[in-house]
C-alpha atoms as a PDB file:
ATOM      1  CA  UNK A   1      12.654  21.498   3.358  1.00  0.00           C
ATOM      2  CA  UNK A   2       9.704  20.838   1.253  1.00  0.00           C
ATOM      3  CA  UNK A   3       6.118  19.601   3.471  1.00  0.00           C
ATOM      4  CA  UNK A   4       3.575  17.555   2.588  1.00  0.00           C
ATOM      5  CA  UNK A   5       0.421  18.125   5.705  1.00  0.00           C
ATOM      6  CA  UNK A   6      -1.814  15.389   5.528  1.00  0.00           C
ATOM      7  CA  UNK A   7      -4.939  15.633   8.071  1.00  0.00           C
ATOM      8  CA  UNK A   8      -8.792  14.669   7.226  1.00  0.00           C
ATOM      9  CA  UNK A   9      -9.133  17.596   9.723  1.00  0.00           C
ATOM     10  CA  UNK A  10      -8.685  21.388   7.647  1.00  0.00           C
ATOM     11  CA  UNK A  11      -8.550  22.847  10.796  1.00  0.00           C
ATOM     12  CA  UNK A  12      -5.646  20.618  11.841  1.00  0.00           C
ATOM     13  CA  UNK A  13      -3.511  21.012   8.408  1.00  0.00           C
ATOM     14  CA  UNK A  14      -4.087  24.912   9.061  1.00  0.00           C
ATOM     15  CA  UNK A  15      -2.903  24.561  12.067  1.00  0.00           C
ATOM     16  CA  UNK A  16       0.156  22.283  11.394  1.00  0.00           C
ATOM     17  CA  UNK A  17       0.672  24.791   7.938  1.00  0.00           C
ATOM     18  CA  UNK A  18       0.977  27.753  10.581  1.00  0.00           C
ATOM     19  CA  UNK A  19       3.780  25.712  12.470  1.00  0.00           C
ATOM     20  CA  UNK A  20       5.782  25.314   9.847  1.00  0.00           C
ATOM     21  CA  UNK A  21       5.695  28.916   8.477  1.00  0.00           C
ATOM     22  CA  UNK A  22       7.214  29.584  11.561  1.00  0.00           C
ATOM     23  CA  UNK A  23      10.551  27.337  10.475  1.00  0.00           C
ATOM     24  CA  UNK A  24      13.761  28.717   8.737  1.00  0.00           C
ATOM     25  CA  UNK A  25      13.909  26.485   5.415  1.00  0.00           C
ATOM     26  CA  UNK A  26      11.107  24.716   5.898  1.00  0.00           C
ATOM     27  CA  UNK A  27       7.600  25.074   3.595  1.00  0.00           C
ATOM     28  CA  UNK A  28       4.199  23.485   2.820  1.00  0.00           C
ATOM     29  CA  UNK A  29       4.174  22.739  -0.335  1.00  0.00           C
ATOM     30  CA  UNK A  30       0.757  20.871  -0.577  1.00  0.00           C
ATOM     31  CA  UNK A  31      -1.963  19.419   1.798  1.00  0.00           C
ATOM     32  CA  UNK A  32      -4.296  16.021   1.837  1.00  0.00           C
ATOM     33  CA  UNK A  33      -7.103  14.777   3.380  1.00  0.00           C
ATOM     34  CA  UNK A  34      -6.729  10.793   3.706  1.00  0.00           C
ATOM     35  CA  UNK A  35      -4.086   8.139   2.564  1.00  0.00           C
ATOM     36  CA  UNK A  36      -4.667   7.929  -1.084  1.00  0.00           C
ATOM     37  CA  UNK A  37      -4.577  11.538  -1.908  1.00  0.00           C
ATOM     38  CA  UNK A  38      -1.372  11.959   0.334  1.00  0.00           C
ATOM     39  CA  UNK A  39       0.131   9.254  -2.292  1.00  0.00           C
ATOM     40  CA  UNK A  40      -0.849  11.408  -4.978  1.00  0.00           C
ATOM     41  CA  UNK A  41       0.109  14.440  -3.626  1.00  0.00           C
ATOM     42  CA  UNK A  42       3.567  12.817  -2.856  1.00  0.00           C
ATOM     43  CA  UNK A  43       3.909  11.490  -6.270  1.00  0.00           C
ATOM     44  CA  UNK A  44       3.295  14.839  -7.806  1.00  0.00           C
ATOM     45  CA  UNK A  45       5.248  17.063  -5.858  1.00  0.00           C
ATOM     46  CA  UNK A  46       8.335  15.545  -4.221  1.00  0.00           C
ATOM     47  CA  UNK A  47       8.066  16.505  -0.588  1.00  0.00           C
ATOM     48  CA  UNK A  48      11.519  16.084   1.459  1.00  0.00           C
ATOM     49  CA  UNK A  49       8.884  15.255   4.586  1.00  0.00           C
ATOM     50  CA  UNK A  50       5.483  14.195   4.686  1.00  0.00           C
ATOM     51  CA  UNK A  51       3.529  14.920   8.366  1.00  0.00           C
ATOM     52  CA  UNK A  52       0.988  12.151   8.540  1.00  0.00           C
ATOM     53  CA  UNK A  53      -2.289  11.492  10.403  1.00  0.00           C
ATOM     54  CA  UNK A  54      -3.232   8.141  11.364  1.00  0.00           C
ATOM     55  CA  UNK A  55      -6.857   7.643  11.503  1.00  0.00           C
ATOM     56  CA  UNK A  56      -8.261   8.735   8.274  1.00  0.00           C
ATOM     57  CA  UNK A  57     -11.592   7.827   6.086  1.00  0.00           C
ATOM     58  CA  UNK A  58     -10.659   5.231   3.352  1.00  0.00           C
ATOM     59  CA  UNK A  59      -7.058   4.915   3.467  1.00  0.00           C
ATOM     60  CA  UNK A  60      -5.543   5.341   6.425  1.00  0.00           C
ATOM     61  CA  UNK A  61      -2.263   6.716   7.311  1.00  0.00           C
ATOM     62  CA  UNK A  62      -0.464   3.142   8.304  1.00  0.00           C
ATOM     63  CA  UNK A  63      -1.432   1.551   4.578  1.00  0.00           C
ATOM     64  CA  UNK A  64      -0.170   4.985   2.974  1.00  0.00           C
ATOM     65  CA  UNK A  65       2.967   4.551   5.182  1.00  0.00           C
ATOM     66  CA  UNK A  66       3.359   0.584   3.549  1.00  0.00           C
ATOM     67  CA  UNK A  67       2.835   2.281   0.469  1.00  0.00           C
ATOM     68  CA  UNK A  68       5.507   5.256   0.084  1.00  0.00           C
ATOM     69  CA  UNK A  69       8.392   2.353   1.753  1.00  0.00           C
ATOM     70  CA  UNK A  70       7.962   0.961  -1.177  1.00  0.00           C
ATOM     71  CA  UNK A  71       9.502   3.924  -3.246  1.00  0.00           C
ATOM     72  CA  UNK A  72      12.954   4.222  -3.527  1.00  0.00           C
ATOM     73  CA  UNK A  73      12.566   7.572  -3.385  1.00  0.00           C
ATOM     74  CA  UNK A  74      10.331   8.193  -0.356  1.00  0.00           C
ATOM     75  CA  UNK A  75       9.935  11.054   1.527  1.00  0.00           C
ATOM     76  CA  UNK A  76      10.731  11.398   5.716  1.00  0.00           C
ATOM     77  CA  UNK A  77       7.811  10.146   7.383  1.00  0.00           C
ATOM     78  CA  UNK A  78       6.445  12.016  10.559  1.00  0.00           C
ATOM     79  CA  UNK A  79       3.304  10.556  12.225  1.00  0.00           C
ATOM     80  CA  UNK A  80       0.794  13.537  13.870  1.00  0.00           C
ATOM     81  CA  UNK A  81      -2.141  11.710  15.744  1.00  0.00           C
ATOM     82  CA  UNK A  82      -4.298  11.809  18.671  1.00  0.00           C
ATOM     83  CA  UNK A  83      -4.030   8.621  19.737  1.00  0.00           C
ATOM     84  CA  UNK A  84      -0.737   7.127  21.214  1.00  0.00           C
ATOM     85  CA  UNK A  85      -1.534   3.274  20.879  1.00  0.00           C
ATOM     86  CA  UNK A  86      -0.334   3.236  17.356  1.00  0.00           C
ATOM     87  CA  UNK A  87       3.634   4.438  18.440  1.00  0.00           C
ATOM     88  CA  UNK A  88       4.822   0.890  17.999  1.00  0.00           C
ATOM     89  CA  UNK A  89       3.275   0.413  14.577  1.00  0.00           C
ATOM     90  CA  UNK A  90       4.637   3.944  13.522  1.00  0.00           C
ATOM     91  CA  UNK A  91       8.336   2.943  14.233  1.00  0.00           C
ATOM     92  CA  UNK A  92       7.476  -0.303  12.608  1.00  0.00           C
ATOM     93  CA  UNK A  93       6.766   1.640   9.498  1.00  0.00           C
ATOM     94  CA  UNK A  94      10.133   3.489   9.744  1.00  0.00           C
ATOM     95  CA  UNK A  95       8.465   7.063  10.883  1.00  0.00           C
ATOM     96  CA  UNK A  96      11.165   9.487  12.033  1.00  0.00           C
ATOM     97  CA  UNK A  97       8.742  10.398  14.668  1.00  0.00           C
ATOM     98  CA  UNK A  98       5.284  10.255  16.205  1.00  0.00           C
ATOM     99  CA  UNK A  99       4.106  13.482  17.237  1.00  0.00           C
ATOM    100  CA  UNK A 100       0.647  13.704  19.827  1.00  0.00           C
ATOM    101  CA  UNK A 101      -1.766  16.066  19.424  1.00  0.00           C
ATOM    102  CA  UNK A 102      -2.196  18.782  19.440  1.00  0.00           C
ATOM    103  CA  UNK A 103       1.153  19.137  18.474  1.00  0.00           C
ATOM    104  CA  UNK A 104       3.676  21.584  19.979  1.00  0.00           C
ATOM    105  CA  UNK A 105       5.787  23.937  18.238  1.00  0.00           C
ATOM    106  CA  UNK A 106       9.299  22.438  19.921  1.00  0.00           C
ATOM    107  CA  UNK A 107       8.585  18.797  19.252  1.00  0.00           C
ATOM    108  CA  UNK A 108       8.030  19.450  15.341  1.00  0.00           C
ATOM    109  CA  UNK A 109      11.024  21.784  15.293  1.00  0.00           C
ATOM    110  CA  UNK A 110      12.961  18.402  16.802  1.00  0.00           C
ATOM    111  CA  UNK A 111      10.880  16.256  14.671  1.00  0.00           C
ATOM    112  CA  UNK A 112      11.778  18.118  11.508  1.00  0.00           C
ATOM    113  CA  UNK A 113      15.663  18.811  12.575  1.00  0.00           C
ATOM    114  CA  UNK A 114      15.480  14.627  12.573  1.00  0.00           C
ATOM    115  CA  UNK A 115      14.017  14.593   9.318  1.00  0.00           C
ATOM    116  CA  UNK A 116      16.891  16.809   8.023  1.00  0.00           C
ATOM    117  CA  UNK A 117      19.745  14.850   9.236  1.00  0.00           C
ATOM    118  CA  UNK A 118      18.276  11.372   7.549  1.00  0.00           C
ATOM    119  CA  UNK A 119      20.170  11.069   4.220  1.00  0.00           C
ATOM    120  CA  UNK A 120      18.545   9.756   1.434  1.00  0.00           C
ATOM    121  CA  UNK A 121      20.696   6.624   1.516  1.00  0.00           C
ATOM    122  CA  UNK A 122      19.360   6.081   5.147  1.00  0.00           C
ATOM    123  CA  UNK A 123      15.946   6.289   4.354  1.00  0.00           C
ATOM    124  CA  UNK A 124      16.002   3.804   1.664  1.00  0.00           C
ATOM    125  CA  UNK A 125      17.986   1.441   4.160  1.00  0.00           C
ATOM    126  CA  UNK A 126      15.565   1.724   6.694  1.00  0.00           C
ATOM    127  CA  UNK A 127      12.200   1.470   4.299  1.00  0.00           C
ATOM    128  CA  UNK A 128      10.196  -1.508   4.917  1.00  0.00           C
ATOM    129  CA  UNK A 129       6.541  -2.372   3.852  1.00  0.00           C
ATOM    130  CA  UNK A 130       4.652  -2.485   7.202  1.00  0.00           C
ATOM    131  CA  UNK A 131       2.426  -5.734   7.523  1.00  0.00           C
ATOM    132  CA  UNK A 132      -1.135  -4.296   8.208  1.00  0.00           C
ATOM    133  CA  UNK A 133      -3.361  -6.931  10.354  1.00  0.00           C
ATOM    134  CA  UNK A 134      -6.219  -6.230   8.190  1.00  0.00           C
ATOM    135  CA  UNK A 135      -4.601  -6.333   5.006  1.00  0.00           C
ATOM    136  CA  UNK A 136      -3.868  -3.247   2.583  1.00  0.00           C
ATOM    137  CA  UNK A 137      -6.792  -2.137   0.594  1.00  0.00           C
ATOM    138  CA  UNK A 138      -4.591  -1.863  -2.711  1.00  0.00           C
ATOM    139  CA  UNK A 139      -1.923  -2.879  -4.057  1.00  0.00           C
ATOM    140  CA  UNK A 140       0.844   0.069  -5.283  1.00  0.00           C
ATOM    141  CA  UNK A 141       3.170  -0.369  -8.637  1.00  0.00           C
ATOM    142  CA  UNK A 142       5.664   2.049  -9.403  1.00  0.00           C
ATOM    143  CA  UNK A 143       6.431   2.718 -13.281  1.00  0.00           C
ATOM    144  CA  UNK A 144       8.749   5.347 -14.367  1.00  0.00           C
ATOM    145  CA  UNK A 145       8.826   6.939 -10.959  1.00  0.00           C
ATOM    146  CA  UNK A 146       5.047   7.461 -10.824  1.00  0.00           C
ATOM    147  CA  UNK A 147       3.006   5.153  -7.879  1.00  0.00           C
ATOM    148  CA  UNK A 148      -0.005   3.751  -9.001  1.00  0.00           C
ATOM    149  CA  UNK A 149      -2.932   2.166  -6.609  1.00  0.00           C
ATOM    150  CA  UNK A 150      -4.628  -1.042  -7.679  1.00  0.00           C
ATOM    151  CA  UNK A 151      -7.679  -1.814  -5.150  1.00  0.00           C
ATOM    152  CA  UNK A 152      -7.748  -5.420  -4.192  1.00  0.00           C
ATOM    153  CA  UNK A 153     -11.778  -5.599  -5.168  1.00  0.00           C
ATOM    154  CA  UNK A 154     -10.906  -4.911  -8.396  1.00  0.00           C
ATOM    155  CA  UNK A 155      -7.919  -8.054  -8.699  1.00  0.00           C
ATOM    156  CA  UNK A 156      -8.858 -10.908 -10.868  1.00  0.00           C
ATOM    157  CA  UNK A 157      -5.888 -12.708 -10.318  1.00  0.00           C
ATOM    158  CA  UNK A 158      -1.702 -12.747  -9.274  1.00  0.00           C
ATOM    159  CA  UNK A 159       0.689 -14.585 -10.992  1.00  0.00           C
ATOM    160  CA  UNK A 160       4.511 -15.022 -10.501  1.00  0.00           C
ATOM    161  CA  UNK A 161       6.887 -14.101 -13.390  1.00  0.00           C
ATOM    162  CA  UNK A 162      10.442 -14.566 -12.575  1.00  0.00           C
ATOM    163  CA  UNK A 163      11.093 -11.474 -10.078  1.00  0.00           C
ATOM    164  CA  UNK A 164       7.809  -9.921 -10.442  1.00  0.00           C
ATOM    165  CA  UNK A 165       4.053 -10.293  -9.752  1.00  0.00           C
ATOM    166  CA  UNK A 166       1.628  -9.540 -12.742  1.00  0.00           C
ATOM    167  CA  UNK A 167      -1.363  -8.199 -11.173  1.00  0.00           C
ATOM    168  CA  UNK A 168      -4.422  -8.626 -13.784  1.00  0.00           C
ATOM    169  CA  UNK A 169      -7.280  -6.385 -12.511  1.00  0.00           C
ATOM    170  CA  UNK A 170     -10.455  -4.974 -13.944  1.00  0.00           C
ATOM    171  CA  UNK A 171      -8.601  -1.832 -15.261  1.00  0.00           C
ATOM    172  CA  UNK A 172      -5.929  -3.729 -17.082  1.00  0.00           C
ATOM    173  CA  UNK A 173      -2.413  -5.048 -15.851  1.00  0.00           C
ATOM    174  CA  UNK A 174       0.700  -3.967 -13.597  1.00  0.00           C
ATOM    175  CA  UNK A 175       3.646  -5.684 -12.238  1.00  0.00           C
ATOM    176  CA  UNK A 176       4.608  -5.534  -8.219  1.00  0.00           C
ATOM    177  CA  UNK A 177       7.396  -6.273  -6.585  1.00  0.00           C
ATOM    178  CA  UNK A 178       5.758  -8.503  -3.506  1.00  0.00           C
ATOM    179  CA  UNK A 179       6.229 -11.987  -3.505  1.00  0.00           C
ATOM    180  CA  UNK A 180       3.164 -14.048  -4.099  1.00  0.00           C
ATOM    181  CA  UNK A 181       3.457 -16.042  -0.698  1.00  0.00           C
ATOM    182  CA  UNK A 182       3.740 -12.812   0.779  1.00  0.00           C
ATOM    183  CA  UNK A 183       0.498 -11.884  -0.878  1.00  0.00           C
ATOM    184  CA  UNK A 184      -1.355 -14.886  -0.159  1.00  0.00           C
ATOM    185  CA  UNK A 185       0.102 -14.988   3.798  1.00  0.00           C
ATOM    186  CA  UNK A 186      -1.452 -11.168   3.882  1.00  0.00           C
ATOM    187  CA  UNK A 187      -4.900 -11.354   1.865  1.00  0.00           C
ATOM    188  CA  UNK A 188      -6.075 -15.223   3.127  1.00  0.00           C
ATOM    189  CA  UNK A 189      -9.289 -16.586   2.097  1.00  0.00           C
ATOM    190  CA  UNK A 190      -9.938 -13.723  -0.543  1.00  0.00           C
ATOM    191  CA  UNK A 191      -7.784 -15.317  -3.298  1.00  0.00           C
ATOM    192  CA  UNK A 192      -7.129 -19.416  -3.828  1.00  0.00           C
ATOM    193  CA  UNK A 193      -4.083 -20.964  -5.459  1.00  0.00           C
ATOM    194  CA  UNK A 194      -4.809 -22.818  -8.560  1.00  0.00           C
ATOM    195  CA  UNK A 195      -1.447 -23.165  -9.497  1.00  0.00           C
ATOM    196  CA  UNK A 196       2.149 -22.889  -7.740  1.00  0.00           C
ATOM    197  CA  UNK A 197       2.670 -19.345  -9.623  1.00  0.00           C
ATOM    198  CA  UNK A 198      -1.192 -18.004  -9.613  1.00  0.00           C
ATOM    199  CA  UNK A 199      -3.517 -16.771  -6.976  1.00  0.00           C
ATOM    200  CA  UNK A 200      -6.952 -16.230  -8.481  1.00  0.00           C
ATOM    201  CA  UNK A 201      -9.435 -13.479  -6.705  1.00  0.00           C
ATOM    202  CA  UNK A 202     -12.392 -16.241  -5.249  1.00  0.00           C
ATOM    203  CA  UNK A 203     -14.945 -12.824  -6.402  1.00  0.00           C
ATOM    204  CA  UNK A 204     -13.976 -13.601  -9.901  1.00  0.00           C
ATOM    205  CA  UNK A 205     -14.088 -17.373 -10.522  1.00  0.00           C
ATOM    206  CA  UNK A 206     -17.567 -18.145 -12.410  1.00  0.00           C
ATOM    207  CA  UNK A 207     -16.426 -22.068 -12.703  1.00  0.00           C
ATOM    208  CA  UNK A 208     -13.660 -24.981 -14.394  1.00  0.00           C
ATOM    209  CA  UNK A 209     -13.724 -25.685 -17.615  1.00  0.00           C
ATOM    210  CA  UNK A 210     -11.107 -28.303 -19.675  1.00  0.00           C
ATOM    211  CA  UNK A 211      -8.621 -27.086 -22.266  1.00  0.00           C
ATOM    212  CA  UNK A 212      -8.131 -28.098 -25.671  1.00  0.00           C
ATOM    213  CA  UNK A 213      -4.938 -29.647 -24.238  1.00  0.00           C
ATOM    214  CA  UNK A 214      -6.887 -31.701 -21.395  1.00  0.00           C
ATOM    215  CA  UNK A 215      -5.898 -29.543 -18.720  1.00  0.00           C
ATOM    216  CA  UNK A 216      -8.122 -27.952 -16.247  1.00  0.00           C
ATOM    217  CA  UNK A 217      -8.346 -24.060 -16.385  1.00  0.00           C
ATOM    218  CA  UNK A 218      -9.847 -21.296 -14.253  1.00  0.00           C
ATOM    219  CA  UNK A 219     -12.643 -19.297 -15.567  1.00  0.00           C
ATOM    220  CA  UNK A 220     -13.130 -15.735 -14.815  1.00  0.00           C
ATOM    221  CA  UNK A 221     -15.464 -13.122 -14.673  1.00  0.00           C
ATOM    222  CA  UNK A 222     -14.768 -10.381 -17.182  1.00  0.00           C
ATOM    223  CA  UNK A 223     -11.441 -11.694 -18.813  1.00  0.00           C
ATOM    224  CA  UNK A 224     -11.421 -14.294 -21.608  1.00  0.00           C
ATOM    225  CA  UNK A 225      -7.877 -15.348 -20.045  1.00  0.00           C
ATOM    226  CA  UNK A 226      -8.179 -19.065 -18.630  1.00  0.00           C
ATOM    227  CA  UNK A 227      -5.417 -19.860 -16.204  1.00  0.00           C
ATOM    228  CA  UNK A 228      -4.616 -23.254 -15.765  1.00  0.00           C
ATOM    229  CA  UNK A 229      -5.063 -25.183 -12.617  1.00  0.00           C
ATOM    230  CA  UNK A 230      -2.309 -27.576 -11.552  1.00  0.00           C
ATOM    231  CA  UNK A 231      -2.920 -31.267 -10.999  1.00  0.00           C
ATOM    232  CA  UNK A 232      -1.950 -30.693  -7.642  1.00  0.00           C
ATOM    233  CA  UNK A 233      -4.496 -27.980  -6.454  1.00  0.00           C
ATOM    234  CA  UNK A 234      -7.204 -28.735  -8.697  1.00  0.00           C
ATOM    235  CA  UNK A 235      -8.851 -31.473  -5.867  1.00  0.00           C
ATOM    236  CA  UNK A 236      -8.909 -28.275  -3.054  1.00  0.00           C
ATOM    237  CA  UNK A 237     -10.371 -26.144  -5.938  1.00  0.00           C
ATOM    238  CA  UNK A 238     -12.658 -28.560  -6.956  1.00  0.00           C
ATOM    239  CA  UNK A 239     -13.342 -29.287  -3.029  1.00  0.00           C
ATOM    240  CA  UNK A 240     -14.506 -25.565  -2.593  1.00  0.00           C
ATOM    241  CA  UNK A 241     -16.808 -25.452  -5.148  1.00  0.00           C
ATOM    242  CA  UNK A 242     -18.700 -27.974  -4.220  1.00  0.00           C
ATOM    243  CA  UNK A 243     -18.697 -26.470  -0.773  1.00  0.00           C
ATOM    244  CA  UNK A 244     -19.683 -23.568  -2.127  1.00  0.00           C
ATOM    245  CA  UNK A 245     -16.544 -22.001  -0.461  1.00  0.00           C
ATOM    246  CA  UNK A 246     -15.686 -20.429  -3.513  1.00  0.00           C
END
């Protein structure tokens, strides 16, 4: 059984490495520090389980926990954390288990044993992106296996193309698999919708300008793109600039 410890504390992945030394078939294969390199790490090197802190500079371990449910190919999830107010969130988020710290020997031996016994085909059944209160600080695209992590900062705008969601960012482009009223329930008053398939980042709009074709379109900072703005939501768009809402 391949490991993945991820703990901002060293002393605490030592610790939890240690543990797991101590396991018949069972190995650490690599360590992280916060949420983002734990996707990495997990990308790269396949673990069967990944042992997961919660609170964590930058990413956390709930928004890396919505982020590997979305790969068909995720690893067993184990939560390790200090603080027992987040149980109901783990489960939420499909973790095998939810260890306390410090953690004892027994409990990861059972934790782990549970982990072994969860088929692949079960934990693909049971993934499901966990709805963070706050809102995930990227957005995650898989491509030929590999996760990648768009930041929502850096999001000019979301449109809808028959199953998918092109996401248009500073960096370039990438398709996701969320819906966009799922997107625009979960991120709010950070993007507007100028058009029943677009949501446009309200950081990037610099102002409205008419097309050559008499329609209204979007302008936005740092992409020559204009997306058009429907009849229908161009008065609320209009509205907010004025208000200076936008």
């Amino acid at each position: 059984m391949r490991i993945l410890v991820v703990d901002d504390e060293p002393l605490a992945r030592q610790r939890l490495r240690r543990m797991v030394e101590t396991i018949a078939d069972a190995e650490v294969v690599g360590e992280a520090g916060d949420g983002r390199a734990a996707l990495e790490a997990t990308a790269r090197l396949r673990p069967d389980v990944v042992l997961m802190d919660i609170r964590m500079p930058g990413m956390d371990g709930l928004e890396a926990a919505n982020h590997l449910a979305r790969d068909p190919e995720s690893p067993a999830l184990i939560f390790t954390t200090a603080y027992g107010e987040y149980a109901l969130q783990a489960f939420e988020a499909q973790a095998v288990d939810y260890l306390l710290k410090p953690v004892r020997a027994e409990r990861l031996v059972q934790a782990l044993e549970k982990a072994r016994r969860l088929t692949q085909a079960q934990a693909t059944a049971l993934s499901a992106a966990l709805p963070l209160p706050h809102g995930r600080t990227h957005l995650s695209s898989v491509l030929h296996g590999n996760l990648r992590l768009i930041p929502v900062d850096e999001i000019l705008y979301l449109r809808a193309d028959q199953k998918y969601v092109t996401v248009r960012h500073c960096g370039g482009e990438a398709l996701i698999e969320d819906s966009l009223k799922s997107l625009e329930d979960e991120f709010g008053e950070r993007f507007i919708r100028v058009h029943r398939n677009a949501l446009v980042a309200r950081s990037a709009i610099e102002g409205i300008e008419k097309g050559g074709d008499g329609t209204a379109r979007m302008r936005l900072r740092g992409c020559e793109e204009r997306l058009e703005i429907s009849r229908r939501h161009l008065p609320e768009v209009r509205r907010r600039l004025r208000e200076g809402r936008i």
